[in-house]
N, C-alpha and C. Protein backbone atom coordinates (compact mmCIF):
# COMPACT_ATOMS: atom_id res chain seq x y z
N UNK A 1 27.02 18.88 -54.19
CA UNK A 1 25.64 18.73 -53.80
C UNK A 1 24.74 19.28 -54.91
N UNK A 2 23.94 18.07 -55.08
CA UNK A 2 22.86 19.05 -56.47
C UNK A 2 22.45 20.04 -55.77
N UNK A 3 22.15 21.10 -57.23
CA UNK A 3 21.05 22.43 -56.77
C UNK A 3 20.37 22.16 -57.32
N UNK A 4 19.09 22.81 -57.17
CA UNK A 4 17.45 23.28 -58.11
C UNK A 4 17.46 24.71 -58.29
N UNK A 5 16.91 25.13 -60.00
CA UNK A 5 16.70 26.26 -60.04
C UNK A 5 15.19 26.45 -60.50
N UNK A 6 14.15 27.02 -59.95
CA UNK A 6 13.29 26.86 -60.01
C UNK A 6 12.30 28.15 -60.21
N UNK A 7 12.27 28.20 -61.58
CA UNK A 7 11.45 29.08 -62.10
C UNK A 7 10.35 29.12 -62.46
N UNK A 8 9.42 30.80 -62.48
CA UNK A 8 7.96 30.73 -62.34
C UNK A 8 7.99 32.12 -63.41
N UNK A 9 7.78 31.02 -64.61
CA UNK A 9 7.64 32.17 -65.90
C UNK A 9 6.17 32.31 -66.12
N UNK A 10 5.92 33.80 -66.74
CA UNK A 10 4.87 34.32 -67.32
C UNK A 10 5.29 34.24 -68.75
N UNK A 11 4.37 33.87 -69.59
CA UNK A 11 4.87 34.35 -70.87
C UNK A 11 3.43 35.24 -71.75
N UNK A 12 4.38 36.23 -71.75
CA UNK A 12 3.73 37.26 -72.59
C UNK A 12 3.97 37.50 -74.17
N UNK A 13 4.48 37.02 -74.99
CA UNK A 13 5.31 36.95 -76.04
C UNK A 13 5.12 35.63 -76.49
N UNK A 14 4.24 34.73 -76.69
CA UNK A 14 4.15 33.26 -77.70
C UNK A 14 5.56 33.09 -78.40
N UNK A 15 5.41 34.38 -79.33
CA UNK A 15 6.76 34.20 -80.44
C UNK A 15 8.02 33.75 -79.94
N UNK A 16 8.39 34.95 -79.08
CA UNK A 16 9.81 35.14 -78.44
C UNK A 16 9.91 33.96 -77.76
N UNK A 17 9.13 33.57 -77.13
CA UNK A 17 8.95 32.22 -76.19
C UNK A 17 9.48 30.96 -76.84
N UNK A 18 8.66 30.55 -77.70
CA UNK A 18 9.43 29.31 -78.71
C UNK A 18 10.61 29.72 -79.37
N UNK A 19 11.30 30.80 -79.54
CA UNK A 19 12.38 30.97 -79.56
C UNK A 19 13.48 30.94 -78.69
N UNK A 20 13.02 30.94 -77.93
CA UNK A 20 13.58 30.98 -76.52
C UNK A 20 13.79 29.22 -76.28
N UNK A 21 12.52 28.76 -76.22
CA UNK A 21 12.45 27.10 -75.85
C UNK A 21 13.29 26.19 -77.00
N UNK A 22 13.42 26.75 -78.03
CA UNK A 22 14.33 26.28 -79.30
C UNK A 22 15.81 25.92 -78.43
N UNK A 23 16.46 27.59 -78.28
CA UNK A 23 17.74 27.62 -77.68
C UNK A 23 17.90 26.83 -76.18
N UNK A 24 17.52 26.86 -75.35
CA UNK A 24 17.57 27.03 -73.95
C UNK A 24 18.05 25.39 -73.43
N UNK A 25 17.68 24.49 -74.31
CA UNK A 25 17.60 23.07 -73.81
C UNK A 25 19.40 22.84 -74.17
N UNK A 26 19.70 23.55 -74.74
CA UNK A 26 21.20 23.40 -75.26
C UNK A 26 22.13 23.82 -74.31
N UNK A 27 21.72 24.98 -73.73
CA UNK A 27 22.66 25.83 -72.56
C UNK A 27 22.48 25.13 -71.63
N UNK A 28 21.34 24.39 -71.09
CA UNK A 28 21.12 23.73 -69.83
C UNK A 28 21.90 22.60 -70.05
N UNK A 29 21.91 21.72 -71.09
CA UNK A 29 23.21 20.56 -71.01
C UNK A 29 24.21 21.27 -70.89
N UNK A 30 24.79 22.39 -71.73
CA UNK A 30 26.00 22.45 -71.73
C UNK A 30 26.62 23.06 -70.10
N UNK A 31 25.70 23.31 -69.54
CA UNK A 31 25.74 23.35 -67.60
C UNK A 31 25.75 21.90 -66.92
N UNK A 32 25.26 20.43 -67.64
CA UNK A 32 25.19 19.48 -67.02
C UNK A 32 23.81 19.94 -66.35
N UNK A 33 22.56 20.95 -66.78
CA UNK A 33 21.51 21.02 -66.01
C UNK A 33 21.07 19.61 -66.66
N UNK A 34 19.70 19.44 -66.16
CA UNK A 34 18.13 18.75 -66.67
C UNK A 34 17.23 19.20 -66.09
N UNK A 35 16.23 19.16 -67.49
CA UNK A 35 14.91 19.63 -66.82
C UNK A 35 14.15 18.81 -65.87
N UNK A 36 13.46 18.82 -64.79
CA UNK A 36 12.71 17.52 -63.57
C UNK A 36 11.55 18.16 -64.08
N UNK A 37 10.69 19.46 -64.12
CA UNK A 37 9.65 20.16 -64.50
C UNK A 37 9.65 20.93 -65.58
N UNK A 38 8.94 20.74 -66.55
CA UNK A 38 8.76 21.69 -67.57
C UNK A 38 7.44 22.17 -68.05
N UNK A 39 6.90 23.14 -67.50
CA UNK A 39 5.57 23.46 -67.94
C UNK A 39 4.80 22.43 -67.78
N UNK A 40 3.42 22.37 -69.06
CA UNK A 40 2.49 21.56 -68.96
C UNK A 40 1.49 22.21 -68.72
N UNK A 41 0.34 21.25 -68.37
CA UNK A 41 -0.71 21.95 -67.75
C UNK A 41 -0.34 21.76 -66.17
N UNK A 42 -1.33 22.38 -65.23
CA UNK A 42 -1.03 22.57 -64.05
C UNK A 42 -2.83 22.51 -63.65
N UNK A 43 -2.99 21.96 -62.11
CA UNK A 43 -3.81 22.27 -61.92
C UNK A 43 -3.77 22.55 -59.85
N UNK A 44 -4.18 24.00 -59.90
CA UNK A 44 -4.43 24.21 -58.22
C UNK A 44 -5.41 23.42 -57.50
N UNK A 45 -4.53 22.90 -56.61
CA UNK A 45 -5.00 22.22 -55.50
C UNK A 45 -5.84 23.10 -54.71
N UNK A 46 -5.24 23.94 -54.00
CA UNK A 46 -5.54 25.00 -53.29
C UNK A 46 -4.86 26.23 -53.42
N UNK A 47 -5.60 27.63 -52.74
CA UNK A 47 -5.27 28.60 -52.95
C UNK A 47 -5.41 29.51 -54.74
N UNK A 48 -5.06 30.46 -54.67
CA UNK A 48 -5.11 31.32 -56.06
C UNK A 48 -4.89 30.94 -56.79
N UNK A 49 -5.27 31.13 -58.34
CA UNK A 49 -5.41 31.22 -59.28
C UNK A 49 -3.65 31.45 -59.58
N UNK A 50 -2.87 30.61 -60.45
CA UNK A 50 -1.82 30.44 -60.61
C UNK A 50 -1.28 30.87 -62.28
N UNK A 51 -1.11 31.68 -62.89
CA UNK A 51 -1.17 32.04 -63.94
C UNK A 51 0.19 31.20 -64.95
N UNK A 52 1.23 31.42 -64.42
CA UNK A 52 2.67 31.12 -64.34
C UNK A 52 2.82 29.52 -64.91
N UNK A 53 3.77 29.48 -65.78
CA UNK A 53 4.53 28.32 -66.16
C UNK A 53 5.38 28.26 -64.88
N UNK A 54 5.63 27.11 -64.54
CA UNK A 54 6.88 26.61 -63.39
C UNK A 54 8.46 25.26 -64.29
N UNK A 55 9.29 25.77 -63.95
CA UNK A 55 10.09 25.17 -64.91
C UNK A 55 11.57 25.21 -63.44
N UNK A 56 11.48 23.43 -63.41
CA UNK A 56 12.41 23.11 -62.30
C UNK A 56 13.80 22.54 -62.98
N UNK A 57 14.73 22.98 -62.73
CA UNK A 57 16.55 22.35 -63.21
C UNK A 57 17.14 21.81 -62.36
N UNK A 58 17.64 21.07 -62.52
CA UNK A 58 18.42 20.46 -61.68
C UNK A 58 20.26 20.44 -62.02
N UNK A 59 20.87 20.84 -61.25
CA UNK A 59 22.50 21.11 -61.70
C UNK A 59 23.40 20.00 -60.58
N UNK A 60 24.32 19.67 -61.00
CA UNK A 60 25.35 18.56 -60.11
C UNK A 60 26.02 19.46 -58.76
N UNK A 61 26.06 20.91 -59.25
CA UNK A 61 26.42 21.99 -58.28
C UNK A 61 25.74 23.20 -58.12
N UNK A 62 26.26 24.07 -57.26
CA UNK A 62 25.66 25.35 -57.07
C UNK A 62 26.37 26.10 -58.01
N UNK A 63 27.79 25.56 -58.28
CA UNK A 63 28.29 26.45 -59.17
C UNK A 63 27.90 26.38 -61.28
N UNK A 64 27.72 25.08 -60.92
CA UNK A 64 27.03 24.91 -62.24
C UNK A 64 25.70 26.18 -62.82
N UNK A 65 24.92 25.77 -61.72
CA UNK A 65 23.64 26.48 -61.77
C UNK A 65 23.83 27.65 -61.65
N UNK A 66 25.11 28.60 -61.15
CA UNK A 66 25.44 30.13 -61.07
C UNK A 66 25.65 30.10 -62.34
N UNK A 67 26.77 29.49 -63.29
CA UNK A 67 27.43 29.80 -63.99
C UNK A 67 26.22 29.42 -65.64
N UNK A 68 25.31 28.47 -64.92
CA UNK A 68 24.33 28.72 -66.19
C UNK A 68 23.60 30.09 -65.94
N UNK A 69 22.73 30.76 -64.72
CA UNK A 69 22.31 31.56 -65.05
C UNK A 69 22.82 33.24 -65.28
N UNK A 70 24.28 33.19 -64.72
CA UNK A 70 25.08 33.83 -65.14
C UNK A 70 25.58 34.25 -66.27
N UNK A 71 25.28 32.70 -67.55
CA UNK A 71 26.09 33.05 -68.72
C UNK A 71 25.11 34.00 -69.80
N UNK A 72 25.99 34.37 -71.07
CA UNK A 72 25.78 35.35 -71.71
C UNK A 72 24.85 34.84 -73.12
N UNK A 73 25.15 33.19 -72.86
CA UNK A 73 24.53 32.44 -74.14
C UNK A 73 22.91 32.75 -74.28
């Protein structure tokens, strides 16, 4: 059964960040993830002020998606 892993990054660090976005697209194939959401702009519908990047994965399993955010890469 697919999973979603669905993260709500702040980024404080520009630098570290594109370093980060360099590596990261590599580990997620090598999980069989894909990205469905990746950043962008965003705009609230309703409610608060939303500061946060949102970044959605999608994995073929639950164990996939453990074992990506599990790993050491």
């Amino acid at each position: 059964m697919k999973t979603y892993l669905i993260a709500h990054i702040e980024v404080t660090n520009p630098d570290l960040m594109a370093k980060y976005r360099e590596q990261v697209p590599a580990i997620v194939e090598k999980y069989n993830g894909k990205y469905l959401v990746r950043g962008g702009e965003s705009k609230i519908i309703e409610g608060d002020y939303f500061k946060h990047r949102i970044v959605i994965l999608e994995f073929p399993d639950r164990k996939s998606a453990d074992d990506f955010y599990t790993s050491e890469d």
